[in-house]
C-alpha atoms as a PDB file:
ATOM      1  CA  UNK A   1    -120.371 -58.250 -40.207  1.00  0.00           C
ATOM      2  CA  UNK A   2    -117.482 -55.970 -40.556  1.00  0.00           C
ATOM      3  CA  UNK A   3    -114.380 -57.998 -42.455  1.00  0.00           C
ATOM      4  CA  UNK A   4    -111.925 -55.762 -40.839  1.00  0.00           C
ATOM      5  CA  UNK A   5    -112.190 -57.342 -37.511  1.00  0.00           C
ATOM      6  CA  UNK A   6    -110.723 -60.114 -39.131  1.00  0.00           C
ATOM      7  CA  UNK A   7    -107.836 -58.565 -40.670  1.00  0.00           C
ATOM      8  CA  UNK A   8    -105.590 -59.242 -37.904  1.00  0.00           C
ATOM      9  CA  UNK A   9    -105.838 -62.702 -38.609  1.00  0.00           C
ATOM     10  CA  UNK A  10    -103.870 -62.751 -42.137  1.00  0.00           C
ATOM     11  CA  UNK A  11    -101.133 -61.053 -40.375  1.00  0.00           C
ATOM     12  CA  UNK A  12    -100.803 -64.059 -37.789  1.00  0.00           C
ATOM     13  CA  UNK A  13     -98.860 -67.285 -38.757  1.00  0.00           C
ATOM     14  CA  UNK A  14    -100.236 -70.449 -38.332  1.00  0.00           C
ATOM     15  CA  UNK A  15    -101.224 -73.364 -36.937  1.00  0.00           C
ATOM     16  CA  UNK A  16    -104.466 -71.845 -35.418  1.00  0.00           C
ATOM     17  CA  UNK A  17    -106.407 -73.088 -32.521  1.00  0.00           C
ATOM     18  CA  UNK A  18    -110.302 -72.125 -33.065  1.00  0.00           C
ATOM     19  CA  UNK A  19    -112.215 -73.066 -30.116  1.00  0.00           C
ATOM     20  CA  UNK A  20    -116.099 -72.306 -29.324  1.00  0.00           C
ATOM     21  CA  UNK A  21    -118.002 -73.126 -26.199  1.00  0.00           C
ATOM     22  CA  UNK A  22    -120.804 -71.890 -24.465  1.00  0.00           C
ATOM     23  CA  UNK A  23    -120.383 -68.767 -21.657  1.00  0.00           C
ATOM     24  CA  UNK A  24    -123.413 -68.259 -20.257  1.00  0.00           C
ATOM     25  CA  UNK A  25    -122.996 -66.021 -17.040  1.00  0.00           C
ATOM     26  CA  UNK A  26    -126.750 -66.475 -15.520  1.00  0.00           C
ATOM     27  CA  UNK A  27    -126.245 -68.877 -12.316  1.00  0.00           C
ATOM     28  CA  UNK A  28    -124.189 -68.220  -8.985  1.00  0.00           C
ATOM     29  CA  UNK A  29    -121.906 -71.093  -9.824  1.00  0.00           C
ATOM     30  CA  UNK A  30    -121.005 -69.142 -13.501  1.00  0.00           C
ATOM     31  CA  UNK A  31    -117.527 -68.708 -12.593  1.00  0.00           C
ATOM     32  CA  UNK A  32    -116.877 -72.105 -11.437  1.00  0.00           C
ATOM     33  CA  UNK A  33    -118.402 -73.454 -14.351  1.00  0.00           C
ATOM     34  CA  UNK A  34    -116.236 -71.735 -16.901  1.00  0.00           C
ATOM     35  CA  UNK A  35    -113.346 -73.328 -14.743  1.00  0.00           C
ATOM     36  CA  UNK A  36    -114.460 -76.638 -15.112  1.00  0.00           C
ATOM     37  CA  UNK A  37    -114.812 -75.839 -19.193  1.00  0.00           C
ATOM     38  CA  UNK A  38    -111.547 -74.435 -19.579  1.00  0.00           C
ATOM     39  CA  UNK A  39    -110.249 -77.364 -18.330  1.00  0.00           C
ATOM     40  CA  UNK A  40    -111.591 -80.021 -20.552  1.00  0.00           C
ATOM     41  CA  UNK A  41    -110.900 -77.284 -23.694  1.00  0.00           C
ATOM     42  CA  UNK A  42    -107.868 -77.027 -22.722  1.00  0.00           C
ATOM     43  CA  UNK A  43    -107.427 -81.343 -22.515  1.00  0.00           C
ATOM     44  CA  UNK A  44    -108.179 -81.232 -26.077  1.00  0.00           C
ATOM     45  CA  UNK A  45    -105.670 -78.419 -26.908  1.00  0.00           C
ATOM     46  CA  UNK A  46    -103.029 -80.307 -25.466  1.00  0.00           C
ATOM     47  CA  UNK A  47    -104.453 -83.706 -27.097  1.00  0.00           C
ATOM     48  CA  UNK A  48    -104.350 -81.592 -30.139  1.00  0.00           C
ATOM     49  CA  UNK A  49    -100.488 -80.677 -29.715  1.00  0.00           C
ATOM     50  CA  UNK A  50    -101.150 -77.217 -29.328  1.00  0.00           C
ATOM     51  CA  UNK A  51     -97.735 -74.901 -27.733  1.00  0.00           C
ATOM     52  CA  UNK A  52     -97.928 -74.545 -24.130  1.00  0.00           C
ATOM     53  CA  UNK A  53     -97.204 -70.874 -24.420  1.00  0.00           C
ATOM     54  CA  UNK A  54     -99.892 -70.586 -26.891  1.00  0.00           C
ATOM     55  CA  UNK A  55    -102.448 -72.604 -24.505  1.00  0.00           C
ATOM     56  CA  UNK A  56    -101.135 -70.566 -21.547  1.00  0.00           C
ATOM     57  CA  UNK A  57    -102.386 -67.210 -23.699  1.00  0.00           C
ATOM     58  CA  UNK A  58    -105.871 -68.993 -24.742  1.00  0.00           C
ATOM     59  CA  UNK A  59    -106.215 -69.335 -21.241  1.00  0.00           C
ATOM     60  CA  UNK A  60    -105.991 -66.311 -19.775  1.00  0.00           C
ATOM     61  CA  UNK A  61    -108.369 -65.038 -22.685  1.00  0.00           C
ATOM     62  CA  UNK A  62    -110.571 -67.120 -21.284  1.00  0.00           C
ATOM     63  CA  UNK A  63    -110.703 -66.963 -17.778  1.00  0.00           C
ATOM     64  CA  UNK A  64    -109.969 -63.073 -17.981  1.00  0.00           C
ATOM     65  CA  UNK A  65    -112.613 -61.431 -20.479  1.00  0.00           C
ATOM     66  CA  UNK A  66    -114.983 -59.425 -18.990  1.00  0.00           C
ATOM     67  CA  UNK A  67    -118.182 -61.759 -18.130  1.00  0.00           C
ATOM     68  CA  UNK A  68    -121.365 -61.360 -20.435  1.00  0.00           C
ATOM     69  CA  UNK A  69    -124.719 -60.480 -19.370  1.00  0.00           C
ATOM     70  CA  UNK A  70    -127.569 -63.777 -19.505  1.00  0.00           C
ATOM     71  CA  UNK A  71    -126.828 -66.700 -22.099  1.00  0.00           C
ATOM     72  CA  UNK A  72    -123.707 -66.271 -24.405  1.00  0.00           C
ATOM     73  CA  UNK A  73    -121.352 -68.102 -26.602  1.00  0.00           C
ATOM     74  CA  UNK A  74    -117.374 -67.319 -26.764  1.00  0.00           C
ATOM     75  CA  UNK A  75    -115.069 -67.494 -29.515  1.00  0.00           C
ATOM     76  CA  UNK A  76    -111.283 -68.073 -29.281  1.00  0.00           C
ATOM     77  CA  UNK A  77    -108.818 -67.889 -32.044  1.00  0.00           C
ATOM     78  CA  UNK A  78    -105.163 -68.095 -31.524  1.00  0.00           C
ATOM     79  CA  UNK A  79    -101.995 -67.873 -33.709  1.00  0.00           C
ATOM     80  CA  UNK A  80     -98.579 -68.865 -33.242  1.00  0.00           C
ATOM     81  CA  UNK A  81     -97.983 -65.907 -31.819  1.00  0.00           C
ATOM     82  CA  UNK A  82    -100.809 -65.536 -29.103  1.00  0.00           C
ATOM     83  CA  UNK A  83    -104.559 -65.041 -29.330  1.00  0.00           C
ATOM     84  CA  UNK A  84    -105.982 -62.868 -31.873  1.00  0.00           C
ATOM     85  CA  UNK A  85    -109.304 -62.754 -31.835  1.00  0.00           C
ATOM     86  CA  UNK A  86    -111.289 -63.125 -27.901  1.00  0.00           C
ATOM     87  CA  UNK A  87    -115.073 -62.467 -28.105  1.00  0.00           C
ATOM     88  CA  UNK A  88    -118.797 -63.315 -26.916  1.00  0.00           C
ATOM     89  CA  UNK A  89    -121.141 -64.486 -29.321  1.00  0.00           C
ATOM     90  CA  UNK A  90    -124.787 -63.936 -29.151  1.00  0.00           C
ATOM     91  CA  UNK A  91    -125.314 -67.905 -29.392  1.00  0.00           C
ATOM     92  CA  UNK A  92    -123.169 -70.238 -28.115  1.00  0.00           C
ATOM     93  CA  UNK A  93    -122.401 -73.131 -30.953  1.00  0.00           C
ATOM     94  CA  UNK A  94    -124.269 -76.323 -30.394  1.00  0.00           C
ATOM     95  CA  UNK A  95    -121.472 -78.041 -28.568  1.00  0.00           C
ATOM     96  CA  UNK A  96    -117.935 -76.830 -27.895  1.00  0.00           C
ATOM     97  CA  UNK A  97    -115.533 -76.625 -30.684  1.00  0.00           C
ATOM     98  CA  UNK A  98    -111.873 -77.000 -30.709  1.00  0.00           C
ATOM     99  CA  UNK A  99    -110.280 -76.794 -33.693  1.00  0.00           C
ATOM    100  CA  UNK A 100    -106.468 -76.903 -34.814  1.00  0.00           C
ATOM    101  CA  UNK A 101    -105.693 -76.169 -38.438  1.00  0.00           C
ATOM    102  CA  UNK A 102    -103.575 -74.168 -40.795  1.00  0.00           C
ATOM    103  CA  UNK A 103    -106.064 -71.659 -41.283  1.00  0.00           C
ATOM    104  CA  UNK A 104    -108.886 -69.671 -39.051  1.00  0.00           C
ATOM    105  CA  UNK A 105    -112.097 -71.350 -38.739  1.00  0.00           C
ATOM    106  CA  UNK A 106    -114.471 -68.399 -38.093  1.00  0.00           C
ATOM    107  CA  UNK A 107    -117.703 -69.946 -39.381  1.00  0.00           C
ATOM    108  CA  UNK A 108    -119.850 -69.927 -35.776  1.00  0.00           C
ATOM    109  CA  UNK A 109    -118.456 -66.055 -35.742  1.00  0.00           C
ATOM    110  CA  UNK A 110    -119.638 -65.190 -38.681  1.00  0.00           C
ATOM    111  CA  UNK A 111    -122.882 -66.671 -37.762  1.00  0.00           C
ATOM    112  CA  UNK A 112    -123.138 -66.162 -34.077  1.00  0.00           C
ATOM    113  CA  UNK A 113    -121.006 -62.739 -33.918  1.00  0.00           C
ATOM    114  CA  UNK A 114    -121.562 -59.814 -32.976  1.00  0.00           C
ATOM    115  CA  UNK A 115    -120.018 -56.811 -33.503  1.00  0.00           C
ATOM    116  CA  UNK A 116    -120.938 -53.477 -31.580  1.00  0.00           C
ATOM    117  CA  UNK A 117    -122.374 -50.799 -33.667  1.00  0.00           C
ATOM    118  CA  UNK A 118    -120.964 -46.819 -33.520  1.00  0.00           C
ATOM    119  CA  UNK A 119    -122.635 -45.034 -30.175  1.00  0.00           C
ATOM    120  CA  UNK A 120    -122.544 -42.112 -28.046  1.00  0.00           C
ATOM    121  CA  UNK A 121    -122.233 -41.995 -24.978  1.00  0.00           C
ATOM    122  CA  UNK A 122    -123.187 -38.993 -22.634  1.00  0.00           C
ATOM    123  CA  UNK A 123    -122.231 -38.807 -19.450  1.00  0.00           C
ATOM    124  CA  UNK A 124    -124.082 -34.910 -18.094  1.00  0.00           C
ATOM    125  CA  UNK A 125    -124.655 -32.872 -15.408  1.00  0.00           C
ATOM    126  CA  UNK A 126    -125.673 -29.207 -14.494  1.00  0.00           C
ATOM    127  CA  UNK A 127    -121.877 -28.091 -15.379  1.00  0.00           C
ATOM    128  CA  UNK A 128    -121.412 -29.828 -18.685  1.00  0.00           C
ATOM    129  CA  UNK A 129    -120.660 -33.490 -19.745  1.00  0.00           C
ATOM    130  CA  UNK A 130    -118.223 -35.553 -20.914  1.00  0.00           C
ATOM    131  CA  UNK A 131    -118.683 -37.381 -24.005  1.00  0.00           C
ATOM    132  CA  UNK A 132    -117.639 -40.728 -25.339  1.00  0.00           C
ATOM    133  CA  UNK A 133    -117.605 -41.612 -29.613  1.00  0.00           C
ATOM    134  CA  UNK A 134    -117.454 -45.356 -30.704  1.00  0.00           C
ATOM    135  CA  UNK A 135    -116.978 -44.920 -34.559  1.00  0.00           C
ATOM    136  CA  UNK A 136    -115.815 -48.088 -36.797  1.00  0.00           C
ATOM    137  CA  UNK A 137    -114.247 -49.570 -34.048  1.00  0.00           C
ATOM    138  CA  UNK A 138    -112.381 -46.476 -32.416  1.00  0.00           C
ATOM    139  CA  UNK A 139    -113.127 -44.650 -29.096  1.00  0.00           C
ATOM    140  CA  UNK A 140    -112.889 -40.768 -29.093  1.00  0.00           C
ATOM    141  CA  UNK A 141    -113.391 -38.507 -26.333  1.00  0.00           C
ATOM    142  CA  UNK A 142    -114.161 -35.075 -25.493  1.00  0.00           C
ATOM    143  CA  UNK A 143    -115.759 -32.734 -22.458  1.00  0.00           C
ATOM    144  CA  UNK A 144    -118.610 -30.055 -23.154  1.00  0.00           C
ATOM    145  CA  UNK A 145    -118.407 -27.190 -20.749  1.00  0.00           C
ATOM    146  CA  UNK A 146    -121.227 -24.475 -21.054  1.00  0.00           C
ATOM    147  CA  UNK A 147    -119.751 -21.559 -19.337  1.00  0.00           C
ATOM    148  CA  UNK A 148    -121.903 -20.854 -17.279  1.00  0.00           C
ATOM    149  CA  UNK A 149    -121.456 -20.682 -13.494  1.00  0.00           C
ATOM    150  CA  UNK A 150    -122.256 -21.404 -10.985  1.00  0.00           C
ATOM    151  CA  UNK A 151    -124.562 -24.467 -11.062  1.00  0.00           C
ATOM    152  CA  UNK A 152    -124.284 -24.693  -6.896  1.00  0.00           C
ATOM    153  CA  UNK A 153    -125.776 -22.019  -5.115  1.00  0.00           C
ATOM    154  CA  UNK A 154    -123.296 -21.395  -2.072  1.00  0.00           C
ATOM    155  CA  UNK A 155    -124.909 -21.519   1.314  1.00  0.00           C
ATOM    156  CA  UNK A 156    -125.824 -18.540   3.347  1.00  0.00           C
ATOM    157  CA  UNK A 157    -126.278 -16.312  -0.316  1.00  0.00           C
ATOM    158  CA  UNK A 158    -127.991 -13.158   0.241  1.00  0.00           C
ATOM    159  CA  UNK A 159    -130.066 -11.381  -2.469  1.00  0.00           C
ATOM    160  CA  UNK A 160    -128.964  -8.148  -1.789  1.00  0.00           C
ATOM    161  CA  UNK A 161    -127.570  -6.479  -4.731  1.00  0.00           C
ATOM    162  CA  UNK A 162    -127.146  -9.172  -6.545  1.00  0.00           C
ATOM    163  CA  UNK A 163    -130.466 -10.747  -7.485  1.00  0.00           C
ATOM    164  CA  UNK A 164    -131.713 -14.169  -6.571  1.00  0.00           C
ATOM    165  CA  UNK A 165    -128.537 -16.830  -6.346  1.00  0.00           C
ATOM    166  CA  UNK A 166    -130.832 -19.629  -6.963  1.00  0.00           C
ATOM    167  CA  UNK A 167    -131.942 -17.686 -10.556  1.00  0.00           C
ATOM    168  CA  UNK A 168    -128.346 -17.321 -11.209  1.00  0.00           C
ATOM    169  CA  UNK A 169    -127.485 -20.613 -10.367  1.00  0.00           C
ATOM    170  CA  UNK A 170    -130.751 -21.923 -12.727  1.00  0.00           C
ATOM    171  CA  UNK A 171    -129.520 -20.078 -15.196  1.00  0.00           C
ATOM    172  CA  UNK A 172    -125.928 -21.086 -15.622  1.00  0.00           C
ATOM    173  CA  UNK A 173    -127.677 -24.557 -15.378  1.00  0.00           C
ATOM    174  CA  UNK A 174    -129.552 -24.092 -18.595  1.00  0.00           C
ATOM    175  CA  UNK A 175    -127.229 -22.455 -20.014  1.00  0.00           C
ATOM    176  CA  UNK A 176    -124.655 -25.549 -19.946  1.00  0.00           C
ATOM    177  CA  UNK A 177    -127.391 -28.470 -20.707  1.00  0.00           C
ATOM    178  CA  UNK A 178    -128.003 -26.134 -23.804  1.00  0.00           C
ATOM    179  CA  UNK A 179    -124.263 -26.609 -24.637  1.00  0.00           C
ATOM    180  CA  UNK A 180    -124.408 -30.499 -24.056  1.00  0.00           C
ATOM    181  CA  UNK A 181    -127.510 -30.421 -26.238  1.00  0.00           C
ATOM    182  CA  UNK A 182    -126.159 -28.843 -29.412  1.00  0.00           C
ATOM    183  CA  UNK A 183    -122.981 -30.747 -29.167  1.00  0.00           C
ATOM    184  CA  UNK A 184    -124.907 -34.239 -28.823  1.00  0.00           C
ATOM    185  CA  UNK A 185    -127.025 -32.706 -31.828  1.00  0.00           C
ATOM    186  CA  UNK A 186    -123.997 -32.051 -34.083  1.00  0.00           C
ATOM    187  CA  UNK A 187    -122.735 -35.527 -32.959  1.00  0.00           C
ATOM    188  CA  UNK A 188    -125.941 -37.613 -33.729  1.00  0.00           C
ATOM    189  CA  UNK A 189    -126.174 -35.556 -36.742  1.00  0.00           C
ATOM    190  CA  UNK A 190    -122.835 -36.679 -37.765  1.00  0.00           C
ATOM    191  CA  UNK A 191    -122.666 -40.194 -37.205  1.00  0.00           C
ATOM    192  CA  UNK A 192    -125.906 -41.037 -37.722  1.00  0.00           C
ATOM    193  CA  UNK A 193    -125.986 -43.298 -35.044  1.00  0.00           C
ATOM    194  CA  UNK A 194    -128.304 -45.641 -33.871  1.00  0.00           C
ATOM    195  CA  UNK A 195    -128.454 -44.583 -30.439  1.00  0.00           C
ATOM    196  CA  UNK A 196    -127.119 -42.687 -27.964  1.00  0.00           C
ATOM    197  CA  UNK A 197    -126.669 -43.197 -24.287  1.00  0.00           C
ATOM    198  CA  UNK A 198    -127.111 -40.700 -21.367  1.00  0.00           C
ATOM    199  CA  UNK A 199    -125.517 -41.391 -17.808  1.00  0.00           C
ATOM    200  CA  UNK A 200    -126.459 -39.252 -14.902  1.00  0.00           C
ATOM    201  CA  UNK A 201    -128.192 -38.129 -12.426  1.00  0.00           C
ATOM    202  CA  UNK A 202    -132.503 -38.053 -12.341  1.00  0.00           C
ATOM    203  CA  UNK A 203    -132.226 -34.003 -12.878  1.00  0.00           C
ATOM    204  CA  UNK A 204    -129.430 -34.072 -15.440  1.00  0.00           C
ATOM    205  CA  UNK A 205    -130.892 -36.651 -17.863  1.00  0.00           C
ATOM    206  CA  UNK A 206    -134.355 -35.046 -17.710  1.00  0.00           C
ATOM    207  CA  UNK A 207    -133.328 -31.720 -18.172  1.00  0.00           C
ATOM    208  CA  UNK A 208    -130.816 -32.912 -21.143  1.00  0.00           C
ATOM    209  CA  UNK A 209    -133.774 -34.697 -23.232  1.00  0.00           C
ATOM    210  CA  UNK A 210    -135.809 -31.725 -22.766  1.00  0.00           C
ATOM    211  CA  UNK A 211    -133.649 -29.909 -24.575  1.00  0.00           C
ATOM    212  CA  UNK A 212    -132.950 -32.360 -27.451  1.00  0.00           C
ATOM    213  CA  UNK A 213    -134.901 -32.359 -31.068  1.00  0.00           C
ATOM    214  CA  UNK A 214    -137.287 -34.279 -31.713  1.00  0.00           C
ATOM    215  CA  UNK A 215    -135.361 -35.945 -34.222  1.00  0.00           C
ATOM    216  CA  UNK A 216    -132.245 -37.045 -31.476  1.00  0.00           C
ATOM    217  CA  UNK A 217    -134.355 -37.496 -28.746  1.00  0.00           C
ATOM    218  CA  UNK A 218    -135.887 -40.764 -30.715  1.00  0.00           C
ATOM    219  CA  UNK A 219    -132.574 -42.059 -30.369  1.00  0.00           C
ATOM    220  CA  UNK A 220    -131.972 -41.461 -26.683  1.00  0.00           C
ATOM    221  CA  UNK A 221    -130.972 -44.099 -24.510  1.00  0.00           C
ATOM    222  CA  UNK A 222    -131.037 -43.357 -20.610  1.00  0.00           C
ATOM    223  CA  UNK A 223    -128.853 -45.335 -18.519  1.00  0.00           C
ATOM    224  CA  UNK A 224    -129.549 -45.795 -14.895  1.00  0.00           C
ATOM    225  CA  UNK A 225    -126.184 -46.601 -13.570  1.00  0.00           C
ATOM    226  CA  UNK A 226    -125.000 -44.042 -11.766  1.00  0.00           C
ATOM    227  CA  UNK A 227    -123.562 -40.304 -12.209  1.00  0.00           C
ATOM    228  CA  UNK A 228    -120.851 -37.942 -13.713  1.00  0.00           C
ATOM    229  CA  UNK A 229    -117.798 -38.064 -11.218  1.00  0.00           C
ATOM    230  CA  UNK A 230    -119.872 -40.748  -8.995  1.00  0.00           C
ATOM    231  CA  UNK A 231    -116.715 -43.099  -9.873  1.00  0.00           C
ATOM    232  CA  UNK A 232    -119.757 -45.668 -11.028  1.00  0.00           C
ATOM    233  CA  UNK A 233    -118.112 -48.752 -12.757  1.00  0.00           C
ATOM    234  CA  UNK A 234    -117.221 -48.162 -16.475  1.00  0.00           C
ATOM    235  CA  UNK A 235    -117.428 -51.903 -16.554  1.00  0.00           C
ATOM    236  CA  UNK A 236    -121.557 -51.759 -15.638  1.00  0.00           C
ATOM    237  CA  UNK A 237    -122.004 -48.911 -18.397  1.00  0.00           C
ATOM    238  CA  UNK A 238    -119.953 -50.829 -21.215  1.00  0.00           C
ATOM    239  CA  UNK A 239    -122.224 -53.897 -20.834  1.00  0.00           C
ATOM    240  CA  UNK A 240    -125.510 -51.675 -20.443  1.00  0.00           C
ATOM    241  CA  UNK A 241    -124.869 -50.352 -23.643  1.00  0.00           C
ATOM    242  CA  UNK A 242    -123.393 -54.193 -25.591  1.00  0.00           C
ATOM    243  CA  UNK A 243    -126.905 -55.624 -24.028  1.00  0.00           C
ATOM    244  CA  UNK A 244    -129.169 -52.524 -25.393  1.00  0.00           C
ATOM    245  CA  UNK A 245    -127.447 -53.831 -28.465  1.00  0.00           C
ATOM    246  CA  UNK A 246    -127.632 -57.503 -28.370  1.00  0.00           C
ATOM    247  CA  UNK A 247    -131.544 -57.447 -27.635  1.00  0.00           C
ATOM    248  CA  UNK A 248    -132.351 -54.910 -30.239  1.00  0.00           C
ATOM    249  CA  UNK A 249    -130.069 -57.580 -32.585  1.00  0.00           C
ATOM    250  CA  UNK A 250    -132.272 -60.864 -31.354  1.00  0.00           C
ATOM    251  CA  UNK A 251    -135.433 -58.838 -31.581  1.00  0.00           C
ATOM    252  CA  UNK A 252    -134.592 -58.087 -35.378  1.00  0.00           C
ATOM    253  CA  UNK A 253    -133.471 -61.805 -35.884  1.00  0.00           C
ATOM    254  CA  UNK A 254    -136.732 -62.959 -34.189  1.00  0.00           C
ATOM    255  CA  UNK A 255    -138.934 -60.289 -36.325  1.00  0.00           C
ATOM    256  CA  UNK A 256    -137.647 -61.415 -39.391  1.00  0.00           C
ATOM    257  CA  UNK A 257    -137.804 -65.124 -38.653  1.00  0.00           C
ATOM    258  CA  UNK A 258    -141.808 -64.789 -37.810  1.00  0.00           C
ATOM    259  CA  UNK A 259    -142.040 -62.806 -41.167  1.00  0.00           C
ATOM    260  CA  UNK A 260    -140.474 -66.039 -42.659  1.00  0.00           C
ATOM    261  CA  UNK A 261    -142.398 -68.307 -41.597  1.00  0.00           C
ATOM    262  CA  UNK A 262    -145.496 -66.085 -42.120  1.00  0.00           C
ATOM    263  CA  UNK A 263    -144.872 -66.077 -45.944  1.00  0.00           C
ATOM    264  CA  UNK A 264    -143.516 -68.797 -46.495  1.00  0.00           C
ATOM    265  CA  UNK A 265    -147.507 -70.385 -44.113  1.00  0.00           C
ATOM    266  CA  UNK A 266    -149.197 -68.390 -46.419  1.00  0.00           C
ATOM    267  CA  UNK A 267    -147.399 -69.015 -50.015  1.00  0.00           C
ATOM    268  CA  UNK A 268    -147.229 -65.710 -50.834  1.00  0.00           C
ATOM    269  CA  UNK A 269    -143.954 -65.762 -52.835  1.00  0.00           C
ATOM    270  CA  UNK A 270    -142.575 -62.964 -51.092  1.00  0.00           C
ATOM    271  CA  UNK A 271    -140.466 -66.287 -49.033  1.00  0.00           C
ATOM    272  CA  UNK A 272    -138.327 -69.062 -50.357  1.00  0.00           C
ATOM    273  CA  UNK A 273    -136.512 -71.752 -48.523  1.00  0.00           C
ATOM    274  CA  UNK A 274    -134.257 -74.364 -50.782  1.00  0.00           C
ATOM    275  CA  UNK A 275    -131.498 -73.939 -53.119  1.00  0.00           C
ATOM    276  CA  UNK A 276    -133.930 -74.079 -56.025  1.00  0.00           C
ATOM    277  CA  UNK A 277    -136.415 -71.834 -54.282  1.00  0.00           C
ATOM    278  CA  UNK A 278    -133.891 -69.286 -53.057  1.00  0.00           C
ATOM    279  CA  UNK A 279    -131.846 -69.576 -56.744  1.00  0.00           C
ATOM    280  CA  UNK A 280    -135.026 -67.995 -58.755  1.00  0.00           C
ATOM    281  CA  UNK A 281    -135.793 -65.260 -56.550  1.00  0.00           C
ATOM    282  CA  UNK A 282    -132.195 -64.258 -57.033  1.00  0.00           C
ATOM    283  CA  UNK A 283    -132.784 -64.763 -60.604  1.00  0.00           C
ATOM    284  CA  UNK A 284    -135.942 -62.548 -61.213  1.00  0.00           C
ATOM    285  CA  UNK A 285    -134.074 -60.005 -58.461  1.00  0.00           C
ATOM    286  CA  UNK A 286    -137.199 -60.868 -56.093  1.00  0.00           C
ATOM    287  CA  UNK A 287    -134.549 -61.232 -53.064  1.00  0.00           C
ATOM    288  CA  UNK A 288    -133.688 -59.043 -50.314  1.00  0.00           C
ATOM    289  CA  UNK A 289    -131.457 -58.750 -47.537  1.00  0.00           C
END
């Protein structure tokens, strides 16, 4: 949990409105049910005496954020000033929450939050790619042309004199991918990310990973969502890429809870549960993270 996500929030004066309900998207009726939610949250705003400007902003932070993919929670923090802090959660809380107070309550975020990881993302074909950098929050871009042309061979080419067009055109082919591969190399290399993800066509993707180290390629995420200059929805790839990262999260959460219970079945001592317990592992530095 990065604390700078938070920081906005000690800028923003007070009275804050916390509120924490469940936003599942994974029935026909989704969007009609986070209507009827909205409006008993905001009944309890208003109960709670909460600005109508402010309530009018919670609102449309509601009803507006892009919609999650399966089961979800949502988390909604508001100043004085507007709302500050508008996010999914990879649990909703047991019940909804709506809280007014003179400070933040960010508790069920810090528990239930989740907060993307850096990534790359590689959008490639035959004439180069373009290339997307999430790093600590920020989004960089930049496009990777190769050089080498053409990648189409133009119809009715003769060979005379000039070789085979469909060699030339292979060629200038390779020779781009090659470019997108040492620039996704450098990249990777870099940021040490966890993962990378390729958009594109069957061709371009293939011909990309084949070119890749071993040592990327492991990280290599293929996307099936469309291709460079398709005019696919950004929208589809941006929640590809959050759920590639919420089930690798759960899957970590659920590997370390078996482990837990494992040790703690077997009374090994490598598991404590209990302040006591939990207290003298910390003690004789038997604890990890």
């Amino acid at each position: 949990m990065q604390s700078d996500r938070f920081r906005q929030l000690l800028d923003t004066p007070g009275p804050f409105a916390s509120i924490y309900f469940e936003d599942s998207h994974d029935t026909h009726d989704a969007a009609d049910q986070l209507e009827l939610k909205w409006r008993g949250l905001r009944e309890q705003l208003e109960e709670q005496g909460v600005a109508d400007s402010v309530t009018a902003d919670i609102e449309q932070a509601v009803l507006d954020l892009r919609p999650p993919i399966g089961r979800s929670g949502r988390a909604v923090i508001a100043g004085a000033t507007g709302v500050v802090v508008n996010e999914h959660l990879l649990h909703p809380t047991a019940a909804p929450v709506v809280r007014v107070s003179e400070l933040p309550y960010i508790v069920p975020i810090v528990e239930h939050g989740f907060d993307p990881p850096n990534y790359v993302l590689v959008e490639v074909d035959h004439a180069g790619a373009d290339i997307t950098v999430r790093s600590d929050g920020t989004l960089r871009s930049e496009t990777v042309d190769g050089g080498g042309y053409p990648v189409h061979k133009a119809a009715g080419a003769e060979t005379a004199g000039y070789g085979d067009p469909q060699l030339r055109t292979d060629e200038a082919a390779r020779k781009n991918v090659r470019a997108v591969a040492d620039r996704v190399t450098e990249l990777v290399d870099e940021t040490g990310v966890e993962a990378f993800f390729v958009v594109g066509e069957v061709r371009s993707r293939s011909d990309l990973l084949a070119a890749l180290p071993e040592r990327v390629l492991g990280r290599a995420v293929p996307l099936k969502v469309g291709a460079r200059h398709s005019g696919y929805d950004l929208d589809e790839v941006q929640r590809a890429i959050e759920s590639w990262f919420v089930r690798r999260r759960l899957k970590a959460i659920d590997d370390a809870a078996e482990r837990f219970g494992a040790e703690i079945g077997r009374q090994s001592g490598r598991a404590a549960e209990g302040l006591g317990a939990v207290c003298s592992a910390l003690r004789q530095g038997r604890s990890t993270r």
